[in-house]
PDB file of N, CA and C in Angstrom:
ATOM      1  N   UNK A   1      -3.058  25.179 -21.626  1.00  0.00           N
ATOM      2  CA  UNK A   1      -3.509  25.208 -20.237  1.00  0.00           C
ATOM      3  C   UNK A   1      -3.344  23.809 -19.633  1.00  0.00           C
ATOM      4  N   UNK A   2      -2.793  23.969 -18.338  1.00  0.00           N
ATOM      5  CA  UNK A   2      -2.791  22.462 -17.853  1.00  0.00           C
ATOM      6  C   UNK A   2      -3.767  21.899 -17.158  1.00  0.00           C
ATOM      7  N   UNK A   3      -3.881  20.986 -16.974  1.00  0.00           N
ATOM      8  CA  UNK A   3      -5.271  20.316 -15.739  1.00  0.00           C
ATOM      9  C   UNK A   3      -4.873  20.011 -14.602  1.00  0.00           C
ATOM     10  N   UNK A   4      -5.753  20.003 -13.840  1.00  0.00           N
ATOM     11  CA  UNK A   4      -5.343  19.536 -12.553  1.00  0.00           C
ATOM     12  C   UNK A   4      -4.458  18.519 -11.993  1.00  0.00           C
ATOM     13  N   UNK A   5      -4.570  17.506 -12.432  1.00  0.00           N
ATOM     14  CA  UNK A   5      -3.326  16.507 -12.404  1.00  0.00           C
ATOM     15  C   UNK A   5      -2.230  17.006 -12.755  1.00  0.00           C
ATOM     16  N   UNK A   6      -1.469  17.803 -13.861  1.00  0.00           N
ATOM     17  CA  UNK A   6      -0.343  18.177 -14.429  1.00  0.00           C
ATOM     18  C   UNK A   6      -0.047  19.317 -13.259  1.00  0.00           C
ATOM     19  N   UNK A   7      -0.889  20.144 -12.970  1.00  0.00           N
ATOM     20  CA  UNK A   7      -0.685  21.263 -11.715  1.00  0.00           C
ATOM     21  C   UNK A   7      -0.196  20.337 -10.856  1.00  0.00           C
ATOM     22  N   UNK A   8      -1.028  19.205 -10.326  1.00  0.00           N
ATOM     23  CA  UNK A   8      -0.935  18.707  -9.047  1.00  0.00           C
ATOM     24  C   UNK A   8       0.574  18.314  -9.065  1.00  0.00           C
ATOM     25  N   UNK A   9       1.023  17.586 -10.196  1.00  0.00           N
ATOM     26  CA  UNK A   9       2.588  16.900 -10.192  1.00  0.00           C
ATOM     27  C   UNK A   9       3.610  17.941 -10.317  1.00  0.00           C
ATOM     28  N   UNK A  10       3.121  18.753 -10.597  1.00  0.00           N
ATOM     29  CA  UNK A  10       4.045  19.796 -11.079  1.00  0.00           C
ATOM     30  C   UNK A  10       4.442  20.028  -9.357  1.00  0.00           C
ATOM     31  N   UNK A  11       3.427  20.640  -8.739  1.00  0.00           N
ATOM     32  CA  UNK A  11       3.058  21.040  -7.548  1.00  0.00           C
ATOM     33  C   UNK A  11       4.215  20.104  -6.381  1.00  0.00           C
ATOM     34  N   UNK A  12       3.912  19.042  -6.705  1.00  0.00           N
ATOM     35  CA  UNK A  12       4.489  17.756  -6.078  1.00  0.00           C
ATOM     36  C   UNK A  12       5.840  17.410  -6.034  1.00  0.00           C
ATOM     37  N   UNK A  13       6.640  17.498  -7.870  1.00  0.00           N
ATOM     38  CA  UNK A  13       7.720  17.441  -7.856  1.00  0.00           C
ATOM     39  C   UNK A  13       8.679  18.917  -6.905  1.00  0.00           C
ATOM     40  N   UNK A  14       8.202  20.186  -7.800  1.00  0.00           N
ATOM     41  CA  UNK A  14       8.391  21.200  -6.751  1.00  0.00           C
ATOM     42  C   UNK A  14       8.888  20.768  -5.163  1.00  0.00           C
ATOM     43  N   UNK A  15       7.656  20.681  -4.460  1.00  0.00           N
ATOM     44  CA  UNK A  15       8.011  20.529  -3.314  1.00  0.00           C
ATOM     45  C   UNK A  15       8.997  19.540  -3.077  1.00  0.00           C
ATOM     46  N   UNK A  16       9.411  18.330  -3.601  1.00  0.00           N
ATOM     47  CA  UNK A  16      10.038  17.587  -3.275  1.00  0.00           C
ATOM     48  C   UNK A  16      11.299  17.811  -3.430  1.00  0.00           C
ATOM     49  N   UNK A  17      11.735  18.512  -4.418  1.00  0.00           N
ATOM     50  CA  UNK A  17      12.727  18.962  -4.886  1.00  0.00           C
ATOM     51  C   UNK A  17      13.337  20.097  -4.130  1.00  0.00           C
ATOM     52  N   UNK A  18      12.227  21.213  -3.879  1.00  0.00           N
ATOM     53  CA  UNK A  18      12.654  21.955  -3.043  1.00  0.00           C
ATOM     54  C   UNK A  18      13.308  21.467  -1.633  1.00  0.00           C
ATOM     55  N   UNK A  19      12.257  20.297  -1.057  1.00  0.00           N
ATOM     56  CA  UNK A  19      12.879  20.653   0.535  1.00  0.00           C
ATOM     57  C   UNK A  19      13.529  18.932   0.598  1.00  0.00           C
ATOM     58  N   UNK A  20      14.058  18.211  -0.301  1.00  0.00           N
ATOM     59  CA  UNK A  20      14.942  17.421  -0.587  1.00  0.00           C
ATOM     60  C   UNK A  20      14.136  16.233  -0.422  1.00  0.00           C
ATOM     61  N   UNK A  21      13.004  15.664  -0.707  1.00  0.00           N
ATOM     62  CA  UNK A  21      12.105  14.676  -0.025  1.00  0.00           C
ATOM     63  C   UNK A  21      12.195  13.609  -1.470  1.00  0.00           C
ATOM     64  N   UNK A  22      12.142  12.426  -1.110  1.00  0.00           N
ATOM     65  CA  UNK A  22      11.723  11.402  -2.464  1.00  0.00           C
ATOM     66  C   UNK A  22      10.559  11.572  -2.833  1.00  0.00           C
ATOM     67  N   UNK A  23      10.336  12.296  -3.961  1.00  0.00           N
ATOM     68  CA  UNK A  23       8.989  12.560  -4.559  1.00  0.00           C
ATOM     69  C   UNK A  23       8.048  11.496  -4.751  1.00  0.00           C
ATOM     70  N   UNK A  24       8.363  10.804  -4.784  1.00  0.00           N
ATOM     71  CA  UNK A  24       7.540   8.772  -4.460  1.00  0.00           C
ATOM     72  C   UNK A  24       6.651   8.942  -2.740  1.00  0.00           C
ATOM     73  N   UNK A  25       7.724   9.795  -2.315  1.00  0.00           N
ATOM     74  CA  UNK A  25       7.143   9.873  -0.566  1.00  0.00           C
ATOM     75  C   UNK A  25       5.633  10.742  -0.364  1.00  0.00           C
ATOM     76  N   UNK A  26       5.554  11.338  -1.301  1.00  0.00           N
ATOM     77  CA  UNK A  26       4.277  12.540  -1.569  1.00  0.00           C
ATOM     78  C   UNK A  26       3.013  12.203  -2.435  1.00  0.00           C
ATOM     79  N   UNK A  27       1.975  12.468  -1.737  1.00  0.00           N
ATOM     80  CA  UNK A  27       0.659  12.376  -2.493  1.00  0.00           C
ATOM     81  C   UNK A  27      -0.314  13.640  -2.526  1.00  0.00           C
ATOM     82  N   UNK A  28      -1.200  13.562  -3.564  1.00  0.00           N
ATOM     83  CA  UNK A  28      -2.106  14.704  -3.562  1.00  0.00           C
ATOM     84  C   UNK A  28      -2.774  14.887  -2.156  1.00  0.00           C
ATOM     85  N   UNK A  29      -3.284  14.339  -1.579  1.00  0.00           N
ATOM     86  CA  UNK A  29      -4.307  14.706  -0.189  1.00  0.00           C
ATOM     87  C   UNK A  29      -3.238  14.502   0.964  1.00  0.00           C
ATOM     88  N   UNK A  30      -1.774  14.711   0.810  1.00  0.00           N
ATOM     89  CA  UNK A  30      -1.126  14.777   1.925  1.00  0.00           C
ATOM     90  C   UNK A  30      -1.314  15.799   2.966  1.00  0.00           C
ATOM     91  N   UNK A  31      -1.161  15.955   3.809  1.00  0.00           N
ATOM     92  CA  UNK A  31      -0.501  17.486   4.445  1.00  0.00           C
ATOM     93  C   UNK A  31       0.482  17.770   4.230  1.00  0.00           C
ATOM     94  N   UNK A  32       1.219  19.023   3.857  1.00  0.00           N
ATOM     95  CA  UNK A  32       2.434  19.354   3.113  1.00  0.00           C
ATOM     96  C   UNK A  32       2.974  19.742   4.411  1.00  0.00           C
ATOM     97  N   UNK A  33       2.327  20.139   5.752  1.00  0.00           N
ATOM     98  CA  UNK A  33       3.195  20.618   7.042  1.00  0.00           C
ATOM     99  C   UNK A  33       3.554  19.110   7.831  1.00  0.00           C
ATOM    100  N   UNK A  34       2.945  18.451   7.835  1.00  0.00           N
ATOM    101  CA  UNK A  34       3.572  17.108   8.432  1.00  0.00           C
ATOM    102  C   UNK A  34       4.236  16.026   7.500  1.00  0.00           C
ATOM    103  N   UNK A  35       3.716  15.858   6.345  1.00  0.00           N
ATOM    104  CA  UNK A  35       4.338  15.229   5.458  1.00  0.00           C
ATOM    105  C   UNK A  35       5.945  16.193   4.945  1.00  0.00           C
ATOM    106  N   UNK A  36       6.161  17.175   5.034  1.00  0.00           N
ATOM    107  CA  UNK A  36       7.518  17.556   4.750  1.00  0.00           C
ATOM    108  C   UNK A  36       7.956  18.050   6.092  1.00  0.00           C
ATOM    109  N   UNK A  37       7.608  18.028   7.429  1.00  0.00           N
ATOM    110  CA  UNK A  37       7.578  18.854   8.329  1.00  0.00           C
ATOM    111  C   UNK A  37       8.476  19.898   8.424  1.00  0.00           C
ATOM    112  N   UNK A  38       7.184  20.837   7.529  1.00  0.00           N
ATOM    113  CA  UNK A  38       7.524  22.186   7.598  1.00  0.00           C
ATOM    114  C   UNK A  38       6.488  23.056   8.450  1.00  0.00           C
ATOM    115  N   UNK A  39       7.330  24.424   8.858  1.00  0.00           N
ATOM    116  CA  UNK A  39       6.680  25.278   9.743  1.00  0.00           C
ATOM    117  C   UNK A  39       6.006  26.247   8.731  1.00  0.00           C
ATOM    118  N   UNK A  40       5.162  27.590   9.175  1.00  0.00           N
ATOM    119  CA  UNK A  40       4.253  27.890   8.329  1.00  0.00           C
ATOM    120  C   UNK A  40       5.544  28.901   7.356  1.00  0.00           C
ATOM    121  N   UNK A  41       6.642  29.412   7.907  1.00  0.00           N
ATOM    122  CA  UNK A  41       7.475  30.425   7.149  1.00  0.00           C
ATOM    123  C   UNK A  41       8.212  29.418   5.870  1.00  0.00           C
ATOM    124  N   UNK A  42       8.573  28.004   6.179  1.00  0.00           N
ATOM    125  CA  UNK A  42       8.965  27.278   5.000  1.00  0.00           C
ATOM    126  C   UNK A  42       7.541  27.073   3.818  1.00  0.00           C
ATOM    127  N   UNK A  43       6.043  26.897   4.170  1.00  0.00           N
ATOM    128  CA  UNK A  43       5.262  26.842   3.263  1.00  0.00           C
ATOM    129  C   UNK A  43       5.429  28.014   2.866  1.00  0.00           C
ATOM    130  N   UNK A  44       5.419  29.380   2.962  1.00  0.00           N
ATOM    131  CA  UNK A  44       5.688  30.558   3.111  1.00  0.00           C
ATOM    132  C   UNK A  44       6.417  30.334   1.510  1.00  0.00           C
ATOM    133  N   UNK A  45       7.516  29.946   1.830  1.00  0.00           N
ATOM    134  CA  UNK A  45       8.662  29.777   0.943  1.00  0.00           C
ATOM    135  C   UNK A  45       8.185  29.009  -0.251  1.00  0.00           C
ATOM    136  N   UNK A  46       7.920  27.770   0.317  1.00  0.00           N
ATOM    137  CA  UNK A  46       6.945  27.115  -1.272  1.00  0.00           C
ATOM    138  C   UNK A  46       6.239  28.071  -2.038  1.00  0.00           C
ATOM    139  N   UNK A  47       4.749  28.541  -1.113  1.00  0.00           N
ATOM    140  CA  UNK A  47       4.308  29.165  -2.201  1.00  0.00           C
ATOM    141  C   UNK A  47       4.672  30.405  -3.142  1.00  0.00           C
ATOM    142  N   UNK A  48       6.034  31.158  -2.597  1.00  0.00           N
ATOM    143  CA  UNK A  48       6.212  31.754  -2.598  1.00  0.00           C
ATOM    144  C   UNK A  48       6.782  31.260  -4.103  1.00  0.00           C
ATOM    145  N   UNK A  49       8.011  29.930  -4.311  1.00  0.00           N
ATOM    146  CA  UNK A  49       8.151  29.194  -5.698  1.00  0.00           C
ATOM    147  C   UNK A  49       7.221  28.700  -6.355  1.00  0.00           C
ATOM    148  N   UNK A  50       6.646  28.756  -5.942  1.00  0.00           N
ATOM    149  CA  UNK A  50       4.968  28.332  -6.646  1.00  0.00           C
ATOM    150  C   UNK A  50       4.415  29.575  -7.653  1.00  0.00           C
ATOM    151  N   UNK A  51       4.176  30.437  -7.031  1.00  0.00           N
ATOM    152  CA  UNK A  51       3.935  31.714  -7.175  1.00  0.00           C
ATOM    153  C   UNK A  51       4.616  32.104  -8.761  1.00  0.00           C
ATOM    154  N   UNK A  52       6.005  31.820  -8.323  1.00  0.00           N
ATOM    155  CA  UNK A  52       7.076  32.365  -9.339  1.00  0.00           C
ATOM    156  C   UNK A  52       6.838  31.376 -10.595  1.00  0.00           C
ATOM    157  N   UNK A  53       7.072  29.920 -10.273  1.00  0.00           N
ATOM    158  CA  UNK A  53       6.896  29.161 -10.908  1.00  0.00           C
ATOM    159  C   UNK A  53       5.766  29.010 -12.073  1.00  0.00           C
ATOM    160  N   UNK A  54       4.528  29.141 -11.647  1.00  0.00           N
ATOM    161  CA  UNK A  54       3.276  29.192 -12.410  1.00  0.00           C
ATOM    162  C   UNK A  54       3.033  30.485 -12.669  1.00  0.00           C
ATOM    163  N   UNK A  55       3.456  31.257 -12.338  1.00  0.00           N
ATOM    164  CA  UNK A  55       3.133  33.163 -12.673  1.00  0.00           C
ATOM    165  C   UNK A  55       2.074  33.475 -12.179  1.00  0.00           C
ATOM    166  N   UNK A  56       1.715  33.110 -11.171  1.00  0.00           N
ATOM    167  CA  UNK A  56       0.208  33.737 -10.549  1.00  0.00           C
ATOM    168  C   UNK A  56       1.009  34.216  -9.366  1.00  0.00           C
ATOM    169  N   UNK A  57      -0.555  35.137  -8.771  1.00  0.00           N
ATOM    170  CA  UNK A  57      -0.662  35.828  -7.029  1.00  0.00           C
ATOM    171  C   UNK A  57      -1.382  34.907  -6.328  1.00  0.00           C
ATOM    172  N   UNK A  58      -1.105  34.552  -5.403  1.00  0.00           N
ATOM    173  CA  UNK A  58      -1.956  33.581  -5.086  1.00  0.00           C
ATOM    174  C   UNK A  58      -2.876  34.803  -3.401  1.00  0.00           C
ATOM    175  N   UNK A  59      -3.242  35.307  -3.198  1.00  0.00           N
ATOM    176  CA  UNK A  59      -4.449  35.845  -2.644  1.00  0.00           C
ATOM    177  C   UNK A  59      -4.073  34.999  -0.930  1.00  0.00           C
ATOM    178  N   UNK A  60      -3.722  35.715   0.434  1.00  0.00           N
ATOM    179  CA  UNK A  60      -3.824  35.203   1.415  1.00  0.00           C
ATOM    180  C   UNK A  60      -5.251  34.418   2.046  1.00  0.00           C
ATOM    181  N   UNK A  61      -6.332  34.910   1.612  1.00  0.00           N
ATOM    182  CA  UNK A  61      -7.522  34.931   1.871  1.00  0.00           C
ATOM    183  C   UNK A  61      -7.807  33.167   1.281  1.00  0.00           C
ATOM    184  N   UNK A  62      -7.276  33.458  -0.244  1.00  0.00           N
ATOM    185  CA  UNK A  62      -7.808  31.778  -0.470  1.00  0.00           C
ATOM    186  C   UNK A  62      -6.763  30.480  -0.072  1.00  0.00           C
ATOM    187  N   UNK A  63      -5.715  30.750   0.788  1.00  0.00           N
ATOM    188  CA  UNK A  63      -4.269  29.898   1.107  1.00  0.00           C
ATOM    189  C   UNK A  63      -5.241  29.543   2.373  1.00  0.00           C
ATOM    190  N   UNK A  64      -5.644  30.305   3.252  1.00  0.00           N
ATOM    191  CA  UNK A  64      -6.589  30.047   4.554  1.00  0.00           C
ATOM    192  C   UNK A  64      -7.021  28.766   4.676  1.00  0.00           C
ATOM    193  N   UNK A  65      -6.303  27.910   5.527  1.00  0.00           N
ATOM    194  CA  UNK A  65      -7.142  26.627   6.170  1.00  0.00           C
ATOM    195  C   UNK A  65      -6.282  25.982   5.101  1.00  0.00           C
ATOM    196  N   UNK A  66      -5.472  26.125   3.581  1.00  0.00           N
ATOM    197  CA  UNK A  66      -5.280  25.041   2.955  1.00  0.00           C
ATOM    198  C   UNK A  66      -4.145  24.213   3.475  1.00  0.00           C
ATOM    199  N   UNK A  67      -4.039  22.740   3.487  1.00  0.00           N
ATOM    200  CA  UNK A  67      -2.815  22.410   3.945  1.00  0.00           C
ATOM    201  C   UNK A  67      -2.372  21.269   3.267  1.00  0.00           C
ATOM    202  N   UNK A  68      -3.253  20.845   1.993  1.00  0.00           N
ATOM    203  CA  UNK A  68      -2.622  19.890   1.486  1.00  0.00           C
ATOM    204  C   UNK A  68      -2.860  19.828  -0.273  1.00  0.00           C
ATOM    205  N   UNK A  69      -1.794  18.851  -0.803  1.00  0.00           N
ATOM    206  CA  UNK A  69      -1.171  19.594  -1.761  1.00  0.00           C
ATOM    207  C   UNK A  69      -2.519  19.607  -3.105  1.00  0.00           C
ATOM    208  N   UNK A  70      -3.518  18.650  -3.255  1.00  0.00           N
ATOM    209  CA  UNK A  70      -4.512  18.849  -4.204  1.00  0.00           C
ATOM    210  C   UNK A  70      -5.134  20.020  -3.705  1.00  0.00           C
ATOM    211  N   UNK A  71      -5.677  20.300  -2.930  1.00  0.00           N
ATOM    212  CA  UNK A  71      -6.180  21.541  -2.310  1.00  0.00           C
ATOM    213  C   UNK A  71      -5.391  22.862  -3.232  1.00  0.00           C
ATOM    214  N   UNK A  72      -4.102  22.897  -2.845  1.00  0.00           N
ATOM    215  CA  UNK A  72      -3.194  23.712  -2.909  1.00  0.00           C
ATOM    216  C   UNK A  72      -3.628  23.852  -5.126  1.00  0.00           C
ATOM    217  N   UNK A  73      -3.606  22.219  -5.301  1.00  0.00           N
ATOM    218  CA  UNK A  73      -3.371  22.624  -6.907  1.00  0.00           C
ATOM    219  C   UNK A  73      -4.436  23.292  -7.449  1.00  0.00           C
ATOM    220  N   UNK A  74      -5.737  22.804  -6.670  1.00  0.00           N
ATOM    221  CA  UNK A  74      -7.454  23.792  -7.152  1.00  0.00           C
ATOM    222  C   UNK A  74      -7.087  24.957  -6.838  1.00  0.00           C
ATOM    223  N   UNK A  75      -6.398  25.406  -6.228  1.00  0.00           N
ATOM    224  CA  UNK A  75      -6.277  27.276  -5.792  1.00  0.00           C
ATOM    225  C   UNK A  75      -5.703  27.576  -7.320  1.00  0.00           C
ATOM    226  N   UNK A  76      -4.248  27.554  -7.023  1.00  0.00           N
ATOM    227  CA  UNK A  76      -3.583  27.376  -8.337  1.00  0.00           C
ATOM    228  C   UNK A  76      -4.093  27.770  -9.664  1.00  0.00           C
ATOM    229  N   UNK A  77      -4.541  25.958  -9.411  1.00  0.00           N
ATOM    230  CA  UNK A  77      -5.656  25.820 -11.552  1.00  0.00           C
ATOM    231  C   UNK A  77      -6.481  27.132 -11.200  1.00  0.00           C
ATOM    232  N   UNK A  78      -7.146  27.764 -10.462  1.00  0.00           N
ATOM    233  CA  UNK A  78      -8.085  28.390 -10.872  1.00  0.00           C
ATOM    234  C   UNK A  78      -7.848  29.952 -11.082  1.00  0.00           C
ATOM    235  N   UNK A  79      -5.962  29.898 -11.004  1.00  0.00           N
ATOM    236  CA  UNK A  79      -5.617  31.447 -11.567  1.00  0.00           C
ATOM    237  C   UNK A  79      -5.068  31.432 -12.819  1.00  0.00           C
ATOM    238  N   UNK A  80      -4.641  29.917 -13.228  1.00  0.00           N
ATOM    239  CA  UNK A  80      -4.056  30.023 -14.726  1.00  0.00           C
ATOM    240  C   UNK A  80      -4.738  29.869 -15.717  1.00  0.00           C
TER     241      UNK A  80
END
């Protein structure tokens, strides 16, 4: 099982990789919509590799209000 930090980087490289960003440019308490400026159908898309990536559902109900990426990794940790 991983911890939160290992989620969080995991989480981190992901995104960076995905939407072409220097992963050096990204931190845990960023906003992932202004810090990558993405619209809500590209987060859409993240979690959607996220999803795949870690093998969980991630639940619309608990994504609500989240917008940055430690946030994002407590949802996460708490399905694996």
């Amino acid at each position: 099982m991983s911890t939160l930090d290992q989620t969080t980087e995991e989480i981190l490289s992901l995104a960076a990789a995905h939407f072409k960003v220097p992963r050096e440019r990204l931190s845990p308490g960023d906003d992932f919509f202004k810090t990558l400026g993405i619209n809500s159908l590209q987060a859409l898309d993240l979690l959607t590799r996220l999803e795949q990536h870690f093998r969980i559902e991630l639940p619309d109900y608990e994504l609500q209000g989240v917008s940055d990426f430690r946030t994002l990794a407590e949802r996460i940790q708490s399905r694996l």
